[in-house]
C-alpha atoms as a PDB file:
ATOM      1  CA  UNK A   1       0.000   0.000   0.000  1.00  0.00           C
ATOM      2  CA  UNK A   2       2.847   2.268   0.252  1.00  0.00           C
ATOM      3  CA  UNK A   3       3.588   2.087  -3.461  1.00  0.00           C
ATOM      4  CA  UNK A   4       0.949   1.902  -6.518  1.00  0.00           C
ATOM      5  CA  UNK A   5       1.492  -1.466  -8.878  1.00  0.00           C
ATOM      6  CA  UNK A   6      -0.743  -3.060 -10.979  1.00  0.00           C
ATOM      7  CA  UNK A   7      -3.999  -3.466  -8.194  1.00  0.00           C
ATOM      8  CA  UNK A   8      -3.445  -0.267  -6.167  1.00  0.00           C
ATOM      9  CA  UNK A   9      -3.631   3.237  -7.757  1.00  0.00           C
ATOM     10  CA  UNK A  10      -1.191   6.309  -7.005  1.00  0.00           C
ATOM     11  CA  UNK A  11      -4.524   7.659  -5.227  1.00  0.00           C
ATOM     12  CA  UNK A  12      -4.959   4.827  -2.962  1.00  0.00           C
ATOM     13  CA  UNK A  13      -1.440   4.908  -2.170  1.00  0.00           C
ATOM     14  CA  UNK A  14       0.432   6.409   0.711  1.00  0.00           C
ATOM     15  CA  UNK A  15       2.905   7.800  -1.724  1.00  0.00           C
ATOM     16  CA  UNK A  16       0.152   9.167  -3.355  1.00  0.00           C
ATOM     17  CA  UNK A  17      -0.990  10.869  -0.348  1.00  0.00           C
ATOM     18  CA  UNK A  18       2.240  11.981   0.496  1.00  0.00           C
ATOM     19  CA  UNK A  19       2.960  13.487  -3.002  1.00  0.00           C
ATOM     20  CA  UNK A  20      -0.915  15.592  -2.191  1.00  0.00           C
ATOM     21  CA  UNK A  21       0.268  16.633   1.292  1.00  0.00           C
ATOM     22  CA  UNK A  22       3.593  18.218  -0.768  1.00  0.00           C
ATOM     23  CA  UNK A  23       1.320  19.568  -3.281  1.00  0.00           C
ATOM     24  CA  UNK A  24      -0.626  21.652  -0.722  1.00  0.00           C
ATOM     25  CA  UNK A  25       2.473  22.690   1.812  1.00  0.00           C
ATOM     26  CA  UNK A  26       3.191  25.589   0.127  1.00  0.00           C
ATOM     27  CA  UNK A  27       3.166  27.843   3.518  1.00  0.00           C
ATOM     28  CA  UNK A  28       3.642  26.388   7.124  1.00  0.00           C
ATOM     29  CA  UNK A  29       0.972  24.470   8.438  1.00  0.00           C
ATOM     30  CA  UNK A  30      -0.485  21.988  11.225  1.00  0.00           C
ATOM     31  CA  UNK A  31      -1.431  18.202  10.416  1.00  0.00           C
ATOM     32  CA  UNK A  32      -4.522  18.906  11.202  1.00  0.00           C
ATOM     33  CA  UNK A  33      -5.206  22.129   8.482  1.00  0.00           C
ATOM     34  CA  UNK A  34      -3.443  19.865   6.133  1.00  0.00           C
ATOM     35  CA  UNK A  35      -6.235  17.119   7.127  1.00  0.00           C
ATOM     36  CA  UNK A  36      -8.290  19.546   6.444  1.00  0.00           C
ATOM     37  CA  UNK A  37      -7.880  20.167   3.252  1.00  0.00           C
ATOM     38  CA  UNK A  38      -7.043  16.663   2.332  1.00  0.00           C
ATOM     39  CA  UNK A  39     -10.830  15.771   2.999  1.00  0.00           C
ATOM     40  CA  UNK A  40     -12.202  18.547   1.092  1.00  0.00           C
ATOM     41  CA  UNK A  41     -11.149  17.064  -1.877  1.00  0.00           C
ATOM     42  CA  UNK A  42     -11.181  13.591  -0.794  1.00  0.00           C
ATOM     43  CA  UNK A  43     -12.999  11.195  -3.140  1.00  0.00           C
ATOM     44  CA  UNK A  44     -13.267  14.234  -5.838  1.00  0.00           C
ATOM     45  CA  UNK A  45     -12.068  14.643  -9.433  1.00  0.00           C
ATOM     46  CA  UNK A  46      -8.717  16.398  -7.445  1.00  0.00           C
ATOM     47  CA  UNK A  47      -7.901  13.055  -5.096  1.00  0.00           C
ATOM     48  CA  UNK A  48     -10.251  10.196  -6.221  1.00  0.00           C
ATOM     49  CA  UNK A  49      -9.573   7.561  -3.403  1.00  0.00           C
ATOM     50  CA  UNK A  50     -10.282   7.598   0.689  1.00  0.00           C
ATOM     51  CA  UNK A  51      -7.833   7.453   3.401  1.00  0.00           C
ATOM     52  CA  UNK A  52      -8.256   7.105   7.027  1.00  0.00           C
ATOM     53  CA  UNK A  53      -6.692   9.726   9.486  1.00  0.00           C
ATOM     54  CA  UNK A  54      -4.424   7.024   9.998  1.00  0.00           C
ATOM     55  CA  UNK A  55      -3.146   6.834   6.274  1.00  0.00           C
ATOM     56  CA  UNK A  56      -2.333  10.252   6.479  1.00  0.00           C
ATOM     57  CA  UNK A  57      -0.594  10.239   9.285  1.00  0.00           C
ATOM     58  CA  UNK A  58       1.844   7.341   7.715  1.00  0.00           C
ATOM     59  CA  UNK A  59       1.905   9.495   4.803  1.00  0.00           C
ATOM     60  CA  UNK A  60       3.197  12.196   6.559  1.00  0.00           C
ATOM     61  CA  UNK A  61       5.499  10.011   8.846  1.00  0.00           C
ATOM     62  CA  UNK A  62       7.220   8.889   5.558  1.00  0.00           C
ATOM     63  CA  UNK A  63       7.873  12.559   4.305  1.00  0.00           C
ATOM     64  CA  UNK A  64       9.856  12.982   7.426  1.00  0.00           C
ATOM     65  CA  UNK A  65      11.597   9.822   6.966  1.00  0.00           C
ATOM     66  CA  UNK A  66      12.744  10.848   3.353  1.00  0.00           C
ATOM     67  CA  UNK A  67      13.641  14.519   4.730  1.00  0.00           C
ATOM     68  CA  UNK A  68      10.672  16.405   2.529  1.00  0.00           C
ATOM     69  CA  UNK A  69       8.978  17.842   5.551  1.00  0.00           C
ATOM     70  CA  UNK A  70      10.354  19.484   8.763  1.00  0.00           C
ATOM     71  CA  UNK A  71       8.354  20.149  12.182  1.00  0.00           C
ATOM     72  CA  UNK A  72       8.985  23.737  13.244  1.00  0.00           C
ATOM     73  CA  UNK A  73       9.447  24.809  16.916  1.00  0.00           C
ATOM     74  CA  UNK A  74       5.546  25.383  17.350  1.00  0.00           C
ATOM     75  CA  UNK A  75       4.160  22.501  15.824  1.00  0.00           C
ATOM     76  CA  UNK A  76       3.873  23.534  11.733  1.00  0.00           C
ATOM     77  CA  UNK A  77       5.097  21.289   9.121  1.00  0.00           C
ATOM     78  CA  UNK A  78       6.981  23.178   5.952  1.00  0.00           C
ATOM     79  CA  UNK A  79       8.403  21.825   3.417  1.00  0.00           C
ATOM     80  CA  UNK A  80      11.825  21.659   2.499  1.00  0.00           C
ATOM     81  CA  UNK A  81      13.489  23.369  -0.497  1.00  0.00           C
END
């Protein structure tokens, strides 16, 4: 589930997800205004799958692993240049 292959689409993927929590970082914000706008589009022409809070979370997890995302001092995530 962490990569897309032939059954799972980049949508229902937590690389997927990851890649739409980059798209959308373009200022500092908190994991849960990201959530935010993650289930606005949710299930739309923008982001057609679902994902649990839970997914995201991973999703976001592996962005730090990888080094694209940085928490700030007061809780914000940015992204990194």
């Amino acid at each position: 589930m962490l990569l897309p292959d032939k059954h799972i689409k980049l949508g229902e993927s937590l690389l997927g997800l990851g890649s739409f929590a980059l798209e959308v970082l373009e200022k500092p914000k908190t994991i849960d205004n990201l959530w935010a706008e993650f289930r606005e589009v949710e299930n739309t022409e923008k982001f057609p799958a679902y994902h649990s809070f839970e997914n995201f979370v991973l999703a976001v997890d592996f962005l730090f692993f990888i080094g694209a995302i940085v928490e700030q001092e007061n809780g914000s995530l940015v992204k990194c240049a």
